[in-house]
C-alpha atoms as a PDB file:
ATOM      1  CA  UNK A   1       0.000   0.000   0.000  1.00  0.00           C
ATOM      2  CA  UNK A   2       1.052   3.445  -0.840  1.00  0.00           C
ATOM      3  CA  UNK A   3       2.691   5.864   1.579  1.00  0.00           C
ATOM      4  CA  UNK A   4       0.595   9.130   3.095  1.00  0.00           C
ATOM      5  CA  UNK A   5       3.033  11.194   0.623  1.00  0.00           C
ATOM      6  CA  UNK A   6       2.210   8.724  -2.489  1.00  0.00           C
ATOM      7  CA  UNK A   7      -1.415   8.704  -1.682  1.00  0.00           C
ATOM      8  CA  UNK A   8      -1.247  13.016  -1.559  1.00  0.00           C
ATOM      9  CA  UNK A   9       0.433  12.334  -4.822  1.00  0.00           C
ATOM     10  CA  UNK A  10      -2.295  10.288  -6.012  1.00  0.00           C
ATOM     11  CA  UNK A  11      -5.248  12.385  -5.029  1.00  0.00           C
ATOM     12  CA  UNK A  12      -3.814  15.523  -6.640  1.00  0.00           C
ATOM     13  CA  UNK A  13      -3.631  13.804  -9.621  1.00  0.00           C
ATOM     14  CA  UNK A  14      -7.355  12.612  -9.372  1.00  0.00           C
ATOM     15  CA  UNK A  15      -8.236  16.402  -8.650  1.00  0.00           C
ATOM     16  CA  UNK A  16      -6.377  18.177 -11.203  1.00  0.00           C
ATOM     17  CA  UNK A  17      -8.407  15.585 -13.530  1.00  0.00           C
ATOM     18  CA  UNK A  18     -11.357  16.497 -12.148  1.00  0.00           C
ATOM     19  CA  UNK A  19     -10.851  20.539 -12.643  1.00  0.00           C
ATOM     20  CA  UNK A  20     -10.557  19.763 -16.283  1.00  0.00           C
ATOM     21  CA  UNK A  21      -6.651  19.483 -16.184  1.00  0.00           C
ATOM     22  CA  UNK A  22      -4.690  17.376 -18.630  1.00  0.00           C
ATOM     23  CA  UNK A  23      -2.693  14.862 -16.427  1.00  0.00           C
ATOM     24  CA  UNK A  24       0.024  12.052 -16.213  1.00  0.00           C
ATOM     25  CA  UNK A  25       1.290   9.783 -13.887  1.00  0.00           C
ATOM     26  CA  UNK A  26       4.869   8.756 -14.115  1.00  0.00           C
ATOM     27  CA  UNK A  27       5.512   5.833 -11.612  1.00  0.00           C
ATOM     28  CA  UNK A  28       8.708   3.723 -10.839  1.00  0.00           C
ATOM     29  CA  UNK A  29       8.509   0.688 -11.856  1.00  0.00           C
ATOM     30  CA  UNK A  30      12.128  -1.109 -11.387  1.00  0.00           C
ATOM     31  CA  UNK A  31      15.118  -0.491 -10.027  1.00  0.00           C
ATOM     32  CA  UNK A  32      18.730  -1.702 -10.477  1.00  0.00           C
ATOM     33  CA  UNK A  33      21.626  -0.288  -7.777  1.00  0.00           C
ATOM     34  CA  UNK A  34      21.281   2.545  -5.961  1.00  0.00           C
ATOM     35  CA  UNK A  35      18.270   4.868  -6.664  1.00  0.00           C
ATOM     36  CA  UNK A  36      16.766   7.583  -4.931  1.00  0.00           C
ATOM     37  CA  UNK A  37      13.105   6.388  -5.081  1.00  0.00           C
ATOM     38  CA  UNK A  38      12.470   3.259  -4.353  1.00  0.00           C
ATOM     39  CA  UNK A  39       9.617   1.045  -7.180  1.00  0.00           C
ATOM     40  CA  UNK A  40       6.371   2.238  -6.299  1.00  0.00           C
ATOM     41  CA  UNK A  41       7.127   5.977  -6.371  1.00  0.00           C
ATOM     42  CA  UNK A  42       4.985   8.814  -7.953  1.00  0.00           C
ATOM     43  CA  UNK A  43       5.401  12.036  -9.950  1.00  0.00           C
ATOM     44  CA  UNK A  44       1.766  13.410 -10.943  1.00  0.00           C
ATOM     45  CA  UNK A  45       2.068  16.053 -13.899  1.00  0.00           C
ATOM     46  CA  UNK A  46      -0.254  18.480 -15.061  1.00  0.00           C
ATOM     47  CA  UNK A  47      -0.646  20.382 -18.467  1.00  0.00           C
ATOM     48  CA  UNK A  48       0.358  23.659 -17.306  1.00  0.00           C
ATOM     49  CA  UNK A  49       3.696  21.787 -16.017  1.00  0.00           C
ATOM     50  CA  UNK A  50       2.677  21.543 -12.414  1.00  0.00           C
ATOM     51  CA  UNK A  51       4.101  18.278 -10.732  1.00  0.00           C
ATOM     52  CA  UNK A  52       4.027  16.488  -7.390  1.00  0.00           C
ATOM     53  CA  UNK A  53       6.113  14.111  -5.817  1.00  0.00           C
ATOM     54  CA  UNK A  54       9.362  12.710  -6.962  1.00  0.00           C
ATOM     55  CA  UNK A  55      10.265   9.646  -9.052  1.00  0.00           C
ATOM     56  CA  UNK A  56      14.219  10.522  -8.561  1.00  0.00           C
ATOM     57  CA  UNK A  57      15.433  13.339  -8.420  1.00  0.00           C
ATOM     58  CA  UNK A  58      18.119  15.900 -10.714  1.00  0.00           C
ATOM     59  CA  UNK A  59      17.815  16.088 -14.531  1.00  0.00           C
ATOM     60  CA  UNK A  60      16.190  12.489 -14.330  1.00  0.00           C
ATOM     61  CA  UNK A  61      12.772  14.307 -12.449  1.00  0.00           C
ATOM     62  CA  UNK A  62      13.125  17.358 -15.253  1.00  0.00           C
ATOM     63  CA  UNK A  63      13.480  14.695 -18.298  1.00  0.00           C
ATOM     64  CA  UNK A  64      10.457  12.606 -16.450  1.00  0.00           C
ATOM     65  CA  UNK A  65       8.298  15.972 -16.321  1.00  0.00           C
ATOM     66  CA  UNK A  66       8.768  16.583 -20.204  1.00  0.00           C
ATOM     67  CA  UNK A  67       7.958  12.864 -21.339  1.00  0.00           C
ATOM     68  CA  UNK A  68       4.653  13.525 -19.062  1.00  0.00           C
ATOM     69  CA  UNK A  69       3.929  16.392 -21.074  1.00  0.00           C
ATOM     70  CA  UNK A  70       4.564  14.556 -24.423  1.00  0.00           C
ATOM     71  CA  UNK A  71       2.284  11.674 -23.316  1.00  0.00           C
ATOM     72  CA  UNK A  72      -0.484  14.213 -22.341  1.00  0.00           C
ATOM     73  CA  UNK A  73      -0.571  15.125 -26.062  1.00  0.00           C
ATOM     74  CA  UNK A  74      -0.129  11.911 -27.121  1.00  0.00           C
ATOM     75  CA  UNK A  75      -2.172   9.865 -25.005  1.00  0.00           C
ATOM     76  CA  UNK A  76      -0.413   6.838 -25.272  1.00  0.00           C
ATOM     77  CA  UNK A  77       1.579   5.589 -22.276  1.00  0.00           C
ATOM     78  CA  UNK A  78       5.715   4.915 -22.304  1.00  0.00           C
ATOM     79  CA  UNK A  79       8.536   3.263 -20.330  1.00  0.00           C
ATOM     80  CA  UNK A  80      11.337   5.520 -19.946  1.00  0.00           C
ATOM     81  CA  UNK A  81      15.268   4.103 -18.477  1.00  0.00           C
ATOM     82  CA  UNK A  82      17.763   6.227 -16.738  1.00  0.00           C
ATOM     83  CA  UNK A  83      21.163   4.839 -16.082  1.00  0.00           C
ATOM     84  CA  UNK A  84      24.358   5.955 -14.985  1.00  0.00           C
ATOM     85  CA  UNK A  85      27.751   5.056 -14.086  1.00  0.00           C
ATOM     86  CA  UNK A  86      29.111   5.735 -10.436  1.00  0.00           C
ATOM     87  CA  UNK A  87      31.625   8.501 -12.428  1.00  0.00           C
ATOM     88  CA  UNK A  88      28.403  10.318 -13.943  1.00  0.00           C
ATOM     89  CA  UNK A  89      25.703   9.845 -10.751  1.00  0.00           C
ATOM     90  CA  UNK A  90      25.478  12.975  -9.326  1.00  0.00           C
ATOM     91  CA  UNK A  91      25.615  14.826 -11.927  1.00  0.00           C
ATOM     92  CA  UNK A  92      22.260  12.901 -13.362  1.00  0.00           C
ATOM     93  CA  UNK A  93      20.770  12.974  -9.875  1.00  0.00           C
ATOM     94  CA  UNK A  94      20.663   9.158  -9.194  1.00  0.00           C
ATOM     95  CA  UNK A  95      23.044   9.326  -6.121  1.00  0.00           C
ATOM     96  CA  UNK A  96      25.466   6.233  -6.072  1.00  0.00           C
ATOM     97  CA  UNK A  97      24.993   5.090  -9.558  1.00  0.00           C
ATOM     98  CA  UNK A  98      22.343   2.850 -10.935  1.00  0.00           C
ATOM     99  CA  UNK A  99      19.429   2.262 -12.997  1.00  0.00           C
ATOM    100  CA  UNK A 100      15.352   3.182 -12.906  1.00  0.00           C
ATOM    101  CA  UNK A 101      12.950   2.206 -15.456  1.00  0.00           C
ATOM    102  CA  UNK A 102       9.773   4.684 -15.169  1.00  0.00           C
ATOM    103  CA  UNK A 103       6.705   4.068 -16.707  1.00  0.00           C
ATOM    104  CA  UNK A 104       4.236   6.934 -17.645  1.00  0.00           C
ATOM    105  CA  UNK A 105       0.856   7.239 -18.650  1.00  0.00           C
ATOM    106  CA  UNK A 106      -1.773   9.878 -19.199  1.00  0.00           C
ATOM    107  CA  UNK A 107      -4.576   9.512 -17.021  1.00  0.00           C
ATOM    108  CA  UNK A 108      -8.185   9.650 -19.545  1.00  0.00           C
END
């Protein structure tokens, strides 16, 4: 079961739909090393570029929030992979290395 700060996540989502927004749900799906989310995380998107919650963190959460927006328009759903070596980590914002595979969907 999700976490009081997924579920927020979850119900903003549901009520940005409900105003009339355009919204996606980007949610970790796999992991491989380290990673700052842990599988099961959200990031909720809306068409004006609004977001809540956090599916990693750095330029992986800014690249995440831009797919969203793309699969708004869309309105098909995709599986997106970040990866890094320890050298490159930081600098990506997935902390010690590793790998997340993030799967987002517009929400009809």
């Amino acid at each position: 079961m999700p976490d009081q700060s997924e579920m927020e996540v979850l119900f903003a989502a549901r009520d940005w739909k409900a105003a009339g927004h355009g919204v996606a749900l980007a949610t970790v799906v796999k992991t491989w090393g380290s990673s700052p989310r842990p599988a099961g995380s959200h990031l909720a998107v809306r068409d004006d570029g609004a977001f809540l919650g956090s599916v990693s963190g750095g330029c992986v959460e800014g690249a995440v929030v831009g797919e969203a927006l793309e699969v708004m328009k869309a309105g098909v759903s995709k599986v997106l992979e970040f990866g890094v070596t320890n050298e490159r980590a930081w600098e990506v914002g997935l902390a010690c290395g590793g790998t997340i595979r993030v799967f987002v969907e517009p929400l009809l």
